[in-house]
Structures are given as C-alpha cells and as structure tokens.
N, C-alpha and C. Protein backbone atom coordinates (compact mmCIF):
# COMPACT_ATOMS: atom_id res chain seq x y z
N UNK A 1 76.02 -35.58 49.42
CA UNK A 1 75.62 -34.31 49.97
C UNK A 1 76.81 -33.67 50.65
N UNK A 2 76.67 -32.12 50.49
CA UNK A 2 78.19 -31.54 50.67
C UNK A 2 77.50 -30.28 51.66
N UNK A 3 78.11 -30.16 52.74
CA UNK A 3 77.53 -28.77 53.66
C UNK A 3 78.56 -28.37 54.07
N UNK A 4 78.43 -26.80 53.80
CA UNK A 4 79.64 -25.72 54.54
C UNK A 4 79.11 -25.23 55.90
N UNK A 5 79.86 -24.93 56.65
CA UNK A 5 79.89 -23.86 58.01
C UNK A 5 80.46 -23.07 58.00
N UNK A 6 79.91 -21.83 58.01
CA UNK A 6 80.66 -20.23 58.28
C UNK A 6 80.43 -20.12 59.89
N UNK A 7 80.61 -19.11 60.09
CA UNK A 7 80.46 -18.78 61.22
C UNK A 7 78.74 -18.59 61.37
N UNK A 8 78.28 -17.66 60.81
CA UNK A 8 76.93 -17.45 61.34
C UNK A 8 75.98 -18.28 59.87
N UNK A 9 76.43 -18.65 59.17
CA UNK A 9 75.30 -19.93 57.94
C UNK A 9 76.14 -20.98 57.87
N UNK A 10 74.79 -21.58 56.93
CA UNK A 10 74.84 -22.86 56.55
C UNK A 10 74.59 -23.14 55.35
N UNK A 11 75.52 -24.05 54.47
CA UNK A 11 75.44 -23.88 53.07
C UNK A 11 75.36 -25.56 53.06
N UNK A 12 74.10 -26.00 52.13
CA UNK A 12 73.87 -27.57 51.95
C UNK A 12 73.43 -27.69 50.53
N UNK A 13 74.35 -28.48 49.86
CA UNK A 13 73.83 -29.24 48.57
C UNK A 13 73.78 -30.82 48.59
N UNK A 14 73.02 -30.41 47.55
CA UNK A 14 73.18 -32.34 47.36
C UNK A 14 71.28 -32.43 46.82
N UNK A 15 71.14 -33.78 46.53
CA UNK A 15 69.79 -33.98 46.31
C UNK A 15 68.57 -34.02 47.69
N UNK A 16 67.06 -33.34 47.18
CA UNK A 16 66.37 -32.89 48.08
C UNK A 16 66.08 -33.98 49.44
N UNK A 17 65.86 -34.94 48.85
CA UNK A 17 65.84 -36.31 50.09
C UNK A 17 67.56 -36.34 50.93
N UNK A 18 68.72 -36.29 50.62
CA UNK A 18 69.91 -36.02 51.26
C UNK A 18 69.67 -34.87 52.09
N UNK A 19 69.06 -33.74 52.19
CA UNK A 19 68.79 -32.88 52.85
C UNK A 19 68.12 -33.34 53.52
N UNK A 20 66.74 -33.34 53.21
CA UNK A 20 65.98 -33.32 54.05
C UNK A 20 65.89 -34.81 55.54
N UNK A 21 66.91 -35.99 55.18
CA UNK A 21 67.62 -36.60 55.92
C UNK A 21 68.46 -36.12 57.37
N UNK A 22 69.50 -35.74 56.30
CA UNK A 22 70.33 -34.61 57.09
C UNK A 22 69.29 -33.57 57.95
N UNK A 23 68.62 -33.16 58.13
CA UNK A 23 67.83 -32.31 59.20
C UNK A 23 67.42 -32.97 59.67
N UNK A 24 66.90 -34.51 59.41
CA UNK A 24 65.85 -35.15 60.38
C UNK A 24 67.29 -35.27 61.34
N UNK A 25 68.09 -36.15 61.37
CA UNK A 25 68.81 -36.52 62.05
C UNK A 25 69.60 -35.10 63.31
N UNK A 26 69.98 -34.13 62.28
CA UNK A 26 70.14 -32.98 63.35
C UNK A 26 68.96 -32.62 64.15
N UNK A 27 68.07 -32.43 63.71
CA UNK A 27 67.10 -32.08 64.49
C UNK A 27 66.80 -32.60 66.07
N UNK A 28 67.23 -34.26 65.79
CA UNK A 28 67.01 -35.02 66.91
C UNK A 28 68.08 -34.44 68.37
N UNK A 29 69.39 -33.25 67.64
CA UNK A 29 70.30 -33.32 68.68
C UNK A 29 70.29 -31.65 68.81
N UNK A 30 69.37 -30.91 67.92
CA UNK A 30 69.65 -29.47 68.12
C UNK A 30 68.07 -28.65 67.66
N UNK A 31 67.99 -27.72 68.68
CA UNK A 31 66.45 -27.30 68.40
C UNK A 31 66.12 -26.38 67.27
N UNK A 32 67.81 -25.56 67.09
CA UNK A 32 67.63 -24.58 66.33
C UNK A 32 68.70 -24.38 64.99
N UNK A 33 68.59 -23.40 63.97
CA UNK A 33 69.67 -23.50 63.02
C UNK A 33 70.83 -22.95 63.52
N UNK A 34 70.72 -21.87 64.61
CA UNK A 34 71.80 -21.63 65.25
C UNK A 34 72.29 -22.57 66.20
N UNK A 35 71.94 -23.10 67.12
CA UNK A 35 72.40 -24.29 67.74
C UNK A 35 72.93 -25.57 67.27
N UNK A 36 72.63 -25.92 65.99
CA UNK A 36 73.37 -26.64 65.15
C UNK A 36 74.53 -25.94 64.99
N UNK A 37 74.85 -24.81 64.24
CA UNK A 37 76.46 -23.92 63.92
C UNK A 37 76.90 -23.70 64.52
N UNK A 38 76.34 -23.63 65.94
CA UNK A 38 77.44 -23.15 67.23
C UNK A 38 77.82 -24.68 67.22
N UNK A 39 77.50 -25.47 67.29
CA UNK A 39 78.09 -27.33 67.61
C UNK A 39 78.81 -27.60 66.69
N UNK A 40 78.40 -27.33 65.25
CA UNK A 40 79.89 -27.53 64.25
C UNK A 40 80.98 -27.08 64.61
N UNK A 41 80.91 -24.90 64.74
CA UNK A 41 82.10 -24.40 64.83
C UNK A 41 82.81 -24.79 66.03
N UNK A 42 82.08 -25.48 66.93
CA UNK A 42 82.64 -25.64 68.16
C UNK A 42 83.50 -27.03 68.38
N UNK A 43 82.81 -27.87 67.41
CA UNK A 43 83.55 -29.09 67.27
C UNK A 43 84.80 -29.38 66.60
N UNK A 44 85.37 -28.03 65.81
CA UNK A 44 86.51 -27.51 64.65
C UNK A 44 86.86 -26.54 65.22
N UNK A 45 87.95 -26.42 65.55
CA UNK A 45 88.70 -25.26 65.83
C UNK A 45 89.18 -24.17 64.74
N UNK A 46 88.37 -24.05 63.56
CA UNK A 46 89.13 -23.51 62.34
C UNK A 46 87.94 -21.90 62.24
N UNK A 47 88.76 -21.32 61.56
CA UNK A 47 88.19 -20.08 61.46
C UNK A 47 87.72 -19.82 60.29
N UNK A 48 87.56 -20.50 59.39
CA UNK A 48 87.07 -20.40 58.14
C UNK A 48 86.21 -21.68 58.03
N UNK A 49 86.00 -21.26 56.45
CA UNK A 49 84.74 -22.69 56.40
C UNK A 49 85.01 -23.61 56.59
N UNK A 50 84.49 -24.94 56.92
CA UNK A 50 84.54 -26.37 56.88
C UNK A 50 83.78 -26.71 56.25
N UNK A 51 84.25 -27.89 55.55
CA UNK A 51 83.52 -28.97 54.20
C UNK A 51 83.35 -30.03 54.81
N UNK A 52 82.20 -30.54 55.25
CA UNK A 52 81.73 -31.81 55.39
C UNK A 52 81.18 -32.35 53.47
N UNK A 53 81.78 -33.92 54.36
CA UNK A 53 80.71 -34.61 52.98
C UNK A 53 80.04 -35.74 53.65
C-alpha cells in the first residue's frame, strides 16, 4: 500500500483490506482526515508530496 500527502489530500492505493487497516490504526491517533495531514505535513518538512509505502 502506497499513500501520498499534499497539502490539503490524501491519496491511498493498494488493496481494500491495506486500507482499510491503515485507517484503523490512524484513527486510534487522529479524529479527523484533516488532523491526520496536518501530522504528516508536519512530520516532513517538504513542500510537495510525500510517498509513503
């Protein structure tokens, strides 16, 4: 599973159970979809996208 961060979205592929993983686990540390992206961009100092895998 592969997820981008822009500034204001969120771009996630991969198969539907890899997702839906991936949210359980965020969920536990962020209430909202914006409060998740503010914690990425904030954890990267970069101004363009970032590629997690």
């Amino acid at each position: 599973m592969e997820y981008i961060v822009l500034k204001n979205k969120l771009y996630i592929t991969g198969k539907a159970r890899e997702v839906q993983n991936f949210f359980k686990e965020k969920i536990k540390l962020h209430k909202t979809l914006k409060d998740l992206i503010i914690s990425e961009t904030q954890c990267f100092n970069y101004t363009d996208a970032l590629i997690k895998q």
